[in-house]
Protein backbone atom coordinates (compact mmCIF):
# COMPACT_ATOMS: atom_id res chain seq x y z
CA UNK A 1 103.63 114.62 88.92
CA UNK A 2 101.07 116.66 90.89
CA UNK A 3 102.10 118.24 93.66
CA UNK A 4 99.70 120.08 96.33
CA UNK A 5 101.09 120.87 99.81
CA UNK A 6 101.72 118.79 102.14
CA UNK A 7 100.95 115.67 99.41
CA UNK A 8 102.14 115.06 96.30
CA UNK A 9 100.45 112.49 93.63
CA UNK A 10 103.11 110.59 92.10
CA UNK A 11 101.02 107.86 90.15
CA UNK A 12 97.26 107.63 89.66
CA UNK A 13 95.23 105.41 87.14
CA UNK A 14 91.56 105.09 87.18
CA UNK A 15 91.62 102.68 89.93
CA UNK A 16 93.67 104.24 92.13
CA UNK A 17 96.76 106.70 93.11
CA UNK A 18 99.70 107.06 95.23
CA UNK A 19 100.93 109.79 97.43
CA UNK A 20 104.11 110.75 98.57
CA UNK A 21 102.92 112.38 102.47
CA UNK A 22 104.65 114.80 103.99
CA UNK A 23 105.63 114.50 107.87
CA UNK A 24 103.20 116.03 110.48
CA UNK A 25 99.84 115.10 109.01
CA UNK A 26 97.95 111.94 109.60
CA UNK A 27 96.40 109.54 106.88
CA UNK A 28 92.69 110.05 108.73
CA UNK A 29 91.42 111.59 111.69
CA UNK A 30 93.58 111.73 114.61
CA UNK A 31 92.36 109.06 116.92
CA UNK A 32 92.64 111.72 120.07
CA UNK A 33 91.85 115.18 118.22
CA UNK A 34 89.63 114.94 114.95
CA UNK A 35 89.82 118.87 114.13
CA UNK A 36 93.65 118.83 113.10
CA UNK A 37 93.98 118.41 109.36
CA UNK A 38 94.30 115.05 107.28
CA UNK A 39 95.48 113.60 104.06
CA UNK A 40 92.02 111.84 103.32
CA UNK A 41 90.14 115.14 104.03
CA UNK A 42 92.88 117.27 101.43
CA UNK A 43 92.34 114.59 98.85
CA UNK A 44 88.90 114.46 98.57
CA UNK A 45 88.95 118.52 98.47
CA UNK A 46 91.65 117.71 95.87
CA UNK A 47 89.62 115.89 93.64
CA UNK A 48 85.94 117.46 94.34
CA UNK A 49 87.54 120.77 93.30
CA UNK A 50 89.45 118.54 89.86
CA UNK A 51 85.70 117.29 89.56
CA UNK A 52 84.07 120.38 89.46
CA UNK A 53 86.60 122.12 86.86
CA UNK A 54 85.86 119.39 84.57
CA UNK A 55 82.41 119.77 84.65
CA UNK A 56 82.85 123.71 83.97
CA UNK A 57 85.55 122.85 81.07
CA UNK A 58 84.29 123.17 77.47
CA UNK A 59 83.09 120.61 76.37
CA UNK A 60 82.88 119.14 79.95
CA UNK A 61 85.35 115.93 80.31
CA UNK A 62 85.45 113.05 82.96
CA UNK A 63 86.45 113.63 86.59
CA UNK A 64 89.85 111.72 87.64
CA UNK A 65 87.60 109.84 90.64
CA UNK A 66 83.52 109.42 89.58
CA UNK A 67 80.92 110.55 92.25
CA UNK A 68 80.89 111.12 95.10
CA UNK A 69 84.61 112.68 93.80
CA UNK A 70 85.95 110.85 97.41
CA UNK A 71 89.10 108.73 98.15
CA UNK A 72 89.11 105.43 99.55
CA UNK A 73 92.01 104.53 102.66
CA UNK A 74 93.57 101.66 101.77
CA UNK A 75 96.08 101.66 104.90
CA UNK A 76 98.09 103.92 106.94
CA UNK A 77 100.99 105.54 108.47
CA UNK A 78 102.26 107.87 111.18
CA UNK A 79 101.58 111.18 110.87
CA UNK A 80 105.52 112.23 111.65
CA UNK A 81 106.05 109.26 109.01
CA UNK A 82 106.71 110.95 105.34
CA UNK A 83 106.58 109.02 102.36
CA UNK A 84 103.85 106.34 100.17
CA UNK A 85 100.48 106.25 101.13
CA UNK A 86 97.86 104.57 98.42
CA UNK A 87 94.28 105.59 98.14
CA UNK A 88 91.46 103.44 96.09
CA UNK A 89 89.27 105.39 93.26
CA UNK A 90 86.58 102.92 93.16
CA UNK A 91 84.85 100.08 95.92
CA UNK A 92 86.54 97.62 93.54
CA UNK A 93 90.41 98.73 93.95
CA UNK A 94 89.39 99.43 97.31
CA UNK A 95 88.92 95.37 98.10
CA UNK A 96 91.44 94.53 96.38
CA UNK A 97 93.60 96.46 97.49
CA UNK A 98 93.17 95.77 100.96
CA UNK A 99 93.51 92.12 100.24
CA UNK A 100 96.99 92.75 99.31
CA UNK A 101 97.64 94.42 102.75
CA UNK A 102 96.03 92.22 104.49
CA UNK A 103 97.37 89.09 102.99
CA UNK A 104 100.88 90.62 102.71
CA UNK A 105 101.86 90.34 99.42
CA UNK A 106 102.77 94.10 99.11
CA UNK A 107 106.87 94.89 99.72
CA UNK A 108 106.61 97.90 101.76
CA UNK A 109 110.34 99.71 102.01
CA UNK A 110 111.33 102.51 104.47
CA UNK A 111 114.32 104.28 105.55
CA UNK A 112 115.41 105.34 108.49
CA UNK A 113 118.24 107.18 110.58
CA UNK A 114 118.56 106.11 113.96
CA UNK A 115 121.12 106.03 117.05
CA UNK A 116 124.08 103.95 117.68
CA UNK A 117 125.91 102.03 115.31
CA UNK A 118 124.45 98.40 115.08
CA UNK A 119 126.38 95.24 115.28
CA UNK A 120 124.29 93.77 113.18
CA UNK A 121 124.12 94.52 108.87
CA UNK A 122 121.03 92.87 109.10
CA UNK A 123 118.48 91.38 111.61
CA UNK A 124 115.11 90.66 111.85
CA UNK A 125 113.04 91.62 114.94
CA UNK A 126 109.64 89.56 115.61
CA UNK A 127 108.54 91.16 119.21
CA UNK A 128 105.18 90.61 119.39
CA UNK A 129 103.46 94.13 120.18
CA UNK A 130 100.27 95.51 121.39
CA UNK A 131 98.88 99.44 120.72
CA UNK A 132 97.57 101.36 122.77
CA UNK A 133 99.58 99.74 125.73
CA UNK A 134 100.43 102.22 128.55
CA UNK A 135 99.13 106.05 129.74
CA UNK A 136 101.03 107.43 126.75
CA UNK A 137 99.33 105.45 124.10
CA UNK A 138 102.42 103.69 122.97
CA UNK A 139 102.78 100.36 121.20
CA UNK A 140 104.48 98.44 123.88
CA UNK A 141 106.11 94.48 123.72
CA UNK A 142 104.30 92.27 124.72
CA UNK A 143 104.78 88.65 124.70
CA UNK A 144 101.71 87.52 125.85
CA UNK A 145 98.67 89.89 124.77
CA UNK A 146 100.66 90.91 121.85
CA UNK A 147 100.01 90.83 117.93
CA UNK A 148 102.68 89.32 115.76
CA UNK A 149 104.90 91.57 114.49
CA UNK A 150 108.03 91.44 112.16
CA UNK A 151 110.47 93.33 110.80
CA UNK A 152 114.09 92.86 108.75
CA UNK A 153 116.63 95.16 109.03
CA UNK A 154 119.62 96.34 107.11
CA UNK A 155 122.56 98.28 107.90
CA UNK A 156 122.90 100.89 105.01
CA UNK A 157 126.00 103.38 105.94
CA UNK A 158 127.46 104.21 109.31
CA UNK A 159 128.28 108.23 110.37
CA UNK A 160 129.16 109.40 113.71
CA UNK A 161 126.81 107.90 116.37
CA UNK A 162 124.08 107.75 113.65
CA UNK A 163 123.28 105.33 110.93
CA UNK A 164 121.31 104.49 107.79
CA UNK A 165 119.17 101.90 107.69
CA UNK A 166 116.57 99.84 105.74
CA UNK A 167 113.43 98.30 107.11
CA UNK A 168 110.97 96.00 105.29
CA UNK A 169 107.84 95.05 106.86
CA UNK A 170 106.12 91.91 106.95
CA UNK A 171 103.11 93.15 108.96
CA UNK A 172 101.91 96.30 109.68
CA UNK A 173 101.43 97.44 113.67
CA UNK A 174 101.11 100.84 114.93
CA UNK A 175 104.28 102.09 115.18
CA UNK A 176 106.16 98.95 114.37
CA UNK A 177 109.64 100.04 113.08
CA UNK A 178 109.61 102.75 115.69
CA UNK A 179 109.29 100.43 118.59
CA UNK A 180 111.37 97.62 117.41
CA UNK A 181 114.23 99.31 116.65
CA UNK A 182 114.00 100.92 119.99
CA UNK A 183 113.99 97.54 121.14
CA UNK A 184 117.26 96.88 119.48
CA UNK A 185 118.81 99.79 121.41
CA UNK A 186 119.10 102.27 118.07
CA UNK A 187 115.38 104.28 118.43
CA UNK A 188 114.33 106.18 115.03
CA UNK A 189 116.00 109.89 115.31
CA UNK A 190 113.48 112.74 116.57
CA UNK A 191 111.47 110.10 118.20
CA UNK A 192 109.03 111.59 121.43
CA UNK A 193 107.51 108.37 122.55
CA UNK A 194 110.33 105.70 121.82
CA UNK A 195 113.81 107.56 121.82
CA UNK A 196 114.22 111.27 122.43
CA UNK A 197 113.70 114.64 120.67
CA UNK A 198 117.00 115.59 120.13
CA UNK A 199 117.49 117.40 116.62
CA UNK A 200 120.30 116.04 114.52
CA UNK A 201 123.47 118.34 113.52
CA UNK A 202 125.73 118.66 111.19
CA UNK A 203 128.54 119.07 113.68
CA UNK A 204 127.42 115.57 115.91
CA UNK A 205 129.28 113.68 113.01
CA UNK A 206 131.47 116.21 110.97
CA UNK A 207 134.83 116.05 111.84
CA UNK A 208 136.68 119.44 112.09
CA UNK A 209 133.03 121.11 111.99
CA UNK A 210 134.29 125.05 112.33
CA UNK A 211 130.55 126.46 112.89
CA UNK A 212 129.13 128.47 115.07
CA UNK A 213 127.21 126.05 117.41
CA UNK A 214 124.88 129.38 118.58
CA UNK A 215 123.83 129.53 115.26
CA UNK A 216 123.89 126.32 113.75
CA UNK A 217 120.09 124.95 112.29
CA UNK A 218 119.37 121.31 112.77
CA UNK A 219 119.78 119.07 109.93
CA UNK A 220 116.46 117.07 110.86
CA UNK A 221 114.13 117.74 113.73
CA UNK A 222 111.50 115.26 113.04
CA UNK A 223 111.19 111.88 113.05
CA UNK A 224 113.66 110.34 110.97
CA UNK A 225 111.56 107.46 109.25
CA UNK A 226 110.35 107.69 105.50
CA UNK A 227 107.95 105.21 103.70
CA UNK A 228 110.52 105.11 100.74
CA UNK A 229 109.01 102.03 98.63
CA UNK A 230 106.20 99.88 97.81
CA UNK A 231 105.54 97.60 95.21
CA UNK A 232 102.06 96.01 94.05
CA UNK A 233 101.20 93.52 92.20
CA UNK A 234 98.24 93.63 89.51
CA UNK A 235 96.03 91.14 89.14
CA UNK A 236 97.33 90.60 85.28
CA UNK A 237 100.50 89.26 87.84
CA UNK A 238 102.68 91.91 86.51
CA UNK A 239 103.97 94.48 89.73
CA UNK A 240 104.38 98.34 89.88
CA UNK A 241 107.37 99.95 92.42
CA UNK A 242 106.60 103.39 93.34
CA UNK A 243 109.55 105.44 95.10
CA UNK A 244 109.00 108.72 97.37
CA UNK A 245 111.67 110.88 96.51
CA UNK A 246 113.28 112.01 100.57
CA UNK A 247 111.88 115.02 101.73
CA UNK A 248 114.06 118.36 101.81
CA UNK A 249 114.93 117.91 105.61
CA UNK A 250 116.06 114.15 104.97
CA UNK A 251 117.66 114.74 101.78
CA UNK A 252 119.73 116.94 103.01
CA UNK A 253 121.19 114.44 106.13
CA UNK A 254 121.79 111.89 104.05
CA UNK A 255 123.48 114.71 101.31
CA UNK A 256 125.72 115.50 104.91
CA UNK A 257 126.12 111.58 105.63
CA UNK A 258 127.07 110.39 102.16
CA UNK A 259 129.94 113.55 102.14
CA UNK A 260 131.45 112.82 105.06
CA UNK A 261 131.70 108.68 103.96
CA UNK A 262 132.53 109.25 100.58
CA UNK A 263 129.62 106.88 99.88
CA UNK A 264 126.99 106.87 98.05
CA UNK A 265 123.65 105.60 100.64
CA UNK A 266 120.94 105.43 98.16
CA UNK A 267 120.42 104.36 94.49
């Protein structure tokens, strides 16, 4: 496993690899501001620099990607989204690749923490949406300009007024989990544009909490949504999972969550 801040490479062939983002950069450039930094732009450093050792190495050996030693975006996700993101190697994985996302035979996994405590264990939400829809920029709902949209929910653990839970996506809209599980009433934790930026704390759901509450640190004060699985299938048939181990921040709520439950959330 490579690992280069704020990516790490879990899985790479010659065709092409998969990287486990960290929150707070986007996939490619921002839509509003194209001089903050990007995962496309890091990789392609990445592998130009990879390219140009092996040329220097005695005897010289392959490059991981061939010229021009660049990355190809397959698809993306929000930059305060952490977790899978695959790149193609070659013009070849590229197409097919993005035939599987486009035809939706991926199964694309994420967790998130949210508000409330559902009534639900699991629901599916098809609110049709539309990006780009107000002053803001948001995705907003709508039922008559908007794109198809759907997503299934489950109920993973319960803690406080927070909870655990797992979304699958069956199409991919800007901001899709974000804004329909704010349409359920239980926004995504840390959220700016659909719920609130309120950091989450140990002592919100830790009964008999005895700290100091001037000097507590928040447990997670970004957005609580992780791109946790994805599995693709080859076109032998046969289908690779990749997992994105949880960030530090995350980890360590869902450490707090699973001790105060007695549970354990995750496989």
């Amino acid at each position: 496993m490579k690992h280069t801040e704020p990516f790490t490479i879990i899985y790479e062939n010659g065709q092409f690899l998969v990287v486990n983002k960290a929150s707070g950069i986007a996939v490619i450039a921002d839509r509003w501001d194209d001089s903050k930094e990007r995962l496309d732009d890091l990789l392609n450093s990445y592998y130009a620099k990879e390219a140009a050792d092996a040329a220097s190495s005695i005897p010289p050996r392959e490059p991981a990607i061939p010229f021009p030693h660049r990355v190809f975006v397959v698809h993306r996700i929000d930059r305060d989204t952490s977790g899978l993101v695959v790149f193609a190697k070659t013009r070849e994985a590229h197409r097919y690749l993005s035939s599987l996302f486009e035809s939706r035979a991926l199964e694309k996994t994420y967790l998130a923490v949210i508000h409330g405590r559902p009534a639900w264990t699991e629901t599916v939400c098809d609110l049709p949406l539309r990006a780009d829809g107000d002053r803001e920029h948001r995705t907003i709902i709508d039922k008559a300009k908007g794109k198809h949209a759907r997503t299934n929910f489950k109920l993973l653990a319960e803690v406080g007024a927070y909870s655990l839970i797992e979304a699958q996506i069956e199409t991919g809209r800007t901001h899709q989990i974000r804004v329909h599980l704010a349409s359920l009433g239980h926004p995504v934790v840390c959220d700016p544009l659909y719920g609130t930026m309120k950091p989450v704390y140990l002592s919100a759901f830790k009964r008999g909490w005895r700290g100091d509450n001037l000097e507590e640190k928040p447990l997670l004060s970004r957005l609580g949504l992780h791109a946790y699985s994805l599995v693709i299938p080859s076109p032998e048939g046969e289908a690779q999972r990749f997992i994105a181990p949880l960030p530090r921040d995350f980890r360590a709520l869902v450490n707090q969550m699973e001790k105060v439950t007695g549970t354990i959330m995750l496989d």
